[in-house]
Protein backbone atom coordinates (compact mmCIF):
# COMPACT_ATOMS: atom_id res chain seq x y z
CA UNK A 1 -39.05 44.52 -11.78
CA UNK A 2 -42.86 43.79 -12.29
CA UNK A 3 -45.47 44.17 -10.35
CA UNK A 4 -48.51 41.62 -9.41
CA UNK A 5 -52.04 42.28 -9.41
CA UNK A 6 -53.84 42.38 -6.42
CA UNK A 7 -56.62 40.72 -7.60
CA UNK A 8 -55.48 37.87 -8.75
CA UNK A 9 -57.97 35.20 -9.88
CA UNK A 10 -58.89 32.43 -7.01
CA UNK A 11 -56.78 29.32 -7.35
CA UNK A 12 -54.48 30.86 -9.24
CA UNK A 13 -50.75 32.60 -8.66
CA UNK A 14 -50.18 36.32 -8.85
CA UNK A 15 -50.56 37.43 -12.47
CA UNK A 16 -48.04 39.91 -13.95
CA UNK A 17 -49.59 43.66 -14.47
CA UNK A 18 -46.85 44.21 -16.66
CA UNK A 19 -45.80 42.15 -19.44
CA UNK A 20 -41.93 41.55 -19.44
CA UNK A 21 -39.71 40.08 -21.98
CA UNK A 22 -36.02 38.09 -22.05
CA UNK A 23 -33.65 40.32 -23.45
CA UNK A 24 -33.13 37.60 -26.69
CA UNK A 25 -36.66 38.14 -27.15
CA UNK A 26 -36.61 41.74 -27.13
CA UNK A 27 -34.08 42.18 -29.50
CA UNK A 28 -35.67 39.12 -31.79
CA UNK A 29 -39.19 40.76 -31.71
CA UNK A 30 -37.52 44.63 -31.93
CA UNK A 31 -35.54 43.08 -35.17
CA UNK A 32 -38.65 41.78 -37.38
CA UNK A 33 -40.88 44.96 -36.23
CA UNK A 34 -37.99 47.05 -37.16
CA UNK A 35 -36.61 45.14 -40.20
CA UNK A 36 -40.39 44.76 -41.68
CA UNK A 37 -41.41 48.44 -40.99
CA UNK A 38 -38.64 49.65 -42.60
CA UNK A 39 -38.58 47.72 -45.51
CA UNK A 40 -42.08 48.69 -46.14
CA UNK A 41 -40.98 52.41 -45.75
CA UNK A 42 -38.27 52.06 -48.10
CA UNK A 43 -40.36 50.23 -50.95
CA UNK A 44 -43.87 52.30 -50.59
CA UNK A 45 -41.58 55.61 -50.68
CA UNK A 46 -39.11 54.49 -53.57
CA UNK A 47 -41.89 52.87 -55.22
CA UNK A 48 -43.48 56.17 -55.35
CA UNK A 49 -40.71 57.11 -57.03
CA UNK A 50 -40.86 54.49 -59.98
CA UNK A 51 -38.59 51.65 -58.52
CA UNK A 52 -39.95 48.08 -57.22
CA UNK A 53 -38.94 46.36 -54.48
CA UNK A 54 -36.20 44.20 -56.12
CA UNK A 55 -34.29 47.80 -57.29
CA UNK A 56 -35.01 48.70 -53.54
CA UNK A 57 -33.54 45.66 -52.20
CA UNK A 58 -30.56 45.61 -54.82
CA UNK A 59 -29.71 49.28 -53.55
CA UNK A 60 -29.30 47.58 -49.80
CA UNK A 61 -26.84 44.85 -51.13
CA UNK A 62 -25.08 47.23 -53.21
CA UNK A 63 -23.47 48.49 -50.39
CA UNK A 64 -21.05 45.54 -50.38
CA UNK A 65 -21.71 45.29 -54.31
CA UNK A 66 -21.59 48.46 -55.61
CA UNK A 67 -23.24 48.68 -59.50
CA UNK A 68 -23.38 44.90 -60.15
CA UNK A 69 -25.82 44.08 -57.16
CA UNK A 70 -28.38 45.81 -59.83
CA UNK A 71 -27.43 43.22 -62.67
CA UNK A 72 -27.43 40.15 -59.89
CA UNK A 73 -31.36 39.65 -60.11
CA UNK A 74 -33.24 37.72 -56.86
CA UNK A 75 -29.88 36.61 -55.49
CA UNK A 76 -28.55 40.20 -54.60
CA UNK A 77 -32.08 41.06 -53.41
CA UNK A 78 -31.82 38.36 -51.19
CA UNK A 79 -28.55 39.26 -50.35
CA UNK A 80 -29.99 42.64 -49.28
CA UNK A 81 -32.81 41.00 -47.32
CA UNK A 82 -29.97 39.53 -45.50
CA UNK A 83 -28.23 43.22 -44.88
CA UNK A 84 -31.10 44.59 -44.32
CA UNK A 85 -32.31 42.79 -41.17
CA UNK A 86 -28.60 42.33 -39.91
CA UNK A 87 -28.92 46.21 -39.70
CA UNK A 88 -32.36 46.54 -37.81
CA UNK A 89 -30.56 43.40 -35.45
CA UNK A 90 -27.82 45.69 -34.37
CA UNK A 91 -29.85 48.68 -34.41
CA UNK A 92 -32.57 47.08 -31.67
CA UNK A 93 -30.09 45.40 -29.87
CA UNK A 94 -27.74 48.72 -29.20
CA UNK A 95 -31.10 50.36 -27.77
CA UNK A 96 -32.56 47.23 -26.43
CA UNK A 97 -28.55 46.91 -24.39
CA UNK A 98 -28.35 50.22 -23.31
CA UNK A 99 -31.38 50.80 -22.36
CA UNK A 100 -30.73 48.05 -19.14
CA UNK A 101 -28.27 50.48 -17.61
CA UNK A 102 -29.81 54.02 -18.80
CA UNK A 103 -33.36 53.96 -17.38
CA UNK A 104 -34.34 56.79 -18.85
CA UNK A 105 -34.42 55.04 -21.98
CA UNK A 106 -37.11 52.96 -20.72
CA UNK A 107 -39.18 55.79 -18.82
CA UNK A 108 -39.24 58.00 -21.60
CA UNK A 109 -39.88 55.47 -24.78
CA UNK A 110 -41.96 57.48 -27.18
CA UNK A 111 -39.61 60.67 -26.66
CA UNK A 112 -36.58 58.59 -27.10
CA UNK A 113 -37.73 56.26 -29.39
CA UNK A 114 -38.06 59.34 -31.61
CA UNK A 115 -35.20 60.80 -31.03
CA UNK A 116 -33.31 57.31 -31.29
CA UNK A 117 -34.88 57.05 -34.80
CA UNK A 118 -33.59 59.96 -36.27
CA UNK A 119 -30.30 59.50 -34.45
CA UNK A 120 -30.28 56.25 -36.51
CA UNK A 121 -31.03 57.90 -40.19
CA UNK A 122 -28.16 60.09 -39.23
CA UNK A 123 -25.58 57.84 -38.59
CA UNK A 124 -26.69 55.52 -41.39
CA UNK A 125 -26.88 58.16 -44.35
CA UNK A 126 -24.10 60.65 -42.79
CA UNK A 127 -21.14 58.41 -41.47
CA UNK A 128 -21.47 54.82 -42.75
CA UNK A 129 -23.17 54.52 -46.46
CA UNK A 130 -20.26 56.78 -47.89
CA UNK A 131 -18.19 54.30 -46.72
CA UNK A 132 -19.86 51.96 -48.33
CA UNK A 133 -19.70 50.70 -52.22
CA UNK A 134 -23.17 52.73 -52.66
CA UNK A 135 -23.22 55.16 -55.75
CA UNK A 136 -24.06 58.32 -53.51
CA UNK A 137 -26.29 60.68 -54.98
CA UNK A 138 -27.64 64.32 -53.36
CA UNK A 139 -30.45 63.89 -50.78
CA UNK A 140 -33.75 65.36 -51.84
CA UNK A 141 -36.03 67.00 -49.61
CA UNK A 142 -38.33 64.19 -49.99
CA UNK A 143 -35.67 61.51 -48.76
CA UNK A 144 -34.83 63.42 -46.31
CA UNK A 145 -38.57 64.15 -45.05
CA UNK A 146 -39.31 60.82 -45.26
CA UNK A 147 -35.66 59.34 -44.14
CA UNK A 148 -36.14 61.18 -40.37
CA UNK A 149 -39.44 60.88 -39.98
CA UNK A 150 -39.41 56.98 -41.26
CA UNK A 151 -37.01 56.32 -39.19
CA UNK A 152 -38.41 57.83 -35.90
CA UNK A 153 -41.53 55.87 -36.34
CA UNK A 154 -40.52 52.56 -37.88
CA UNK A 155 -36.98 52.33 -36.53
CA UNK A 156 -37.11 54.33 -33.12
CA UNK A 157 -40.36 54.10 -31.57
CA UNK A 158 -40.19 50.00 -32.48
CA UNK A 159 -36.71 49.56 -30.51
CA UNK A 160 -37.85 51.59 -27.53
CA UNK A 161 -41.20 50.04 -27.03
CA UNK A 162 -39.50 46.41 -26.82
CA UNK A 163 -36.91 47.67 -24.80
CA UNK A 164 -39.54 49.19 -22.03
CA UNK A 165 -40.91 45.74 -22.01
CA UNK A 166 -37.43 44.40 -20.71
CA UNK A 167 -37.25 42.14 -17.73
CA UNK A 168 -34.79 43.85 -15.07
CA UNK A 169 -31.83 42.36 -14.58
């Protein structure tokens, strides 16, 4: 529900004091913010590492790939574009959904957010990529810094914030 100013401007309607979005739009917005942040994450902190952004991308689409998404040049980094942003799509929109029938995942963004974040890296690196075609390897300390707290701030807090912005129902 939103509320109106009470000072609204002569002439004109009630303005909105609170800026509300359709739930498509939520998810749509959540999804780029989520999808771009991410990405960015992934190449600056693999980068660091000596890789560039087409190895980092060919690592996403070798999920479905396995070893020859790294021989498949701009096609299976597109293809992991593609993956990619299908996975920050379901990501938002799980929060973005839930979050109309759990209101405390609207009260409390930033804590949840957070929390949803890291709940995300878990699920992602724990339970689905080994059953995936990626060549799994130990975590280091570093991924794993980097992983949780990525994922918290470019992955949680991102999902939540678009989600408080939700028109009711």
């Amino acid at each position: 529900m939103t509320t109106t100013a009470q000072n609204a401007a002569p002439g004109r309607g009630p303005q909105s004091a609170e800026r509300t979005l359709p739930v498509s739009r939520a998810i749509l917005y959540a999804t780029v913010v989520v999808g771009v942040l991410d990405a960015a994450d992934g190449v600056v902190f693999r980068g660091l590492q000596g890789q560039n952004p087409i190895q980092v991308l060919q690592y996403i689409a070798s999920s479905l790939l396995g070893a020859r998404s790294f021989s498949g040049g701009l096609a299976t980094a597109g293809l992991g574009v593609l993956l990619h942003f299908a996975v920050a799509l379901v990501v938002a929109a799980i929060y973005i959904l839930v979050s109309r029938r759990v209101a405390v995942l609207r009260m409390q963004w930033v804590l949840m957010g957070l929390l949803y974040g890291v709940a995300v890296w878990a699920v992602m690196n724990l339970l689905l990529l080994p059953l995936t075609a990626v060549a799994l390897s130990p975590i280091t300390t570093a991924a794993l810094v980097n992983g949780i707290i990525g994922h918290a701030l470019f992955v949680g807090l991102p999902s939540t914030f678009f989600a408080k912005n939700v028109a009711e129902a």
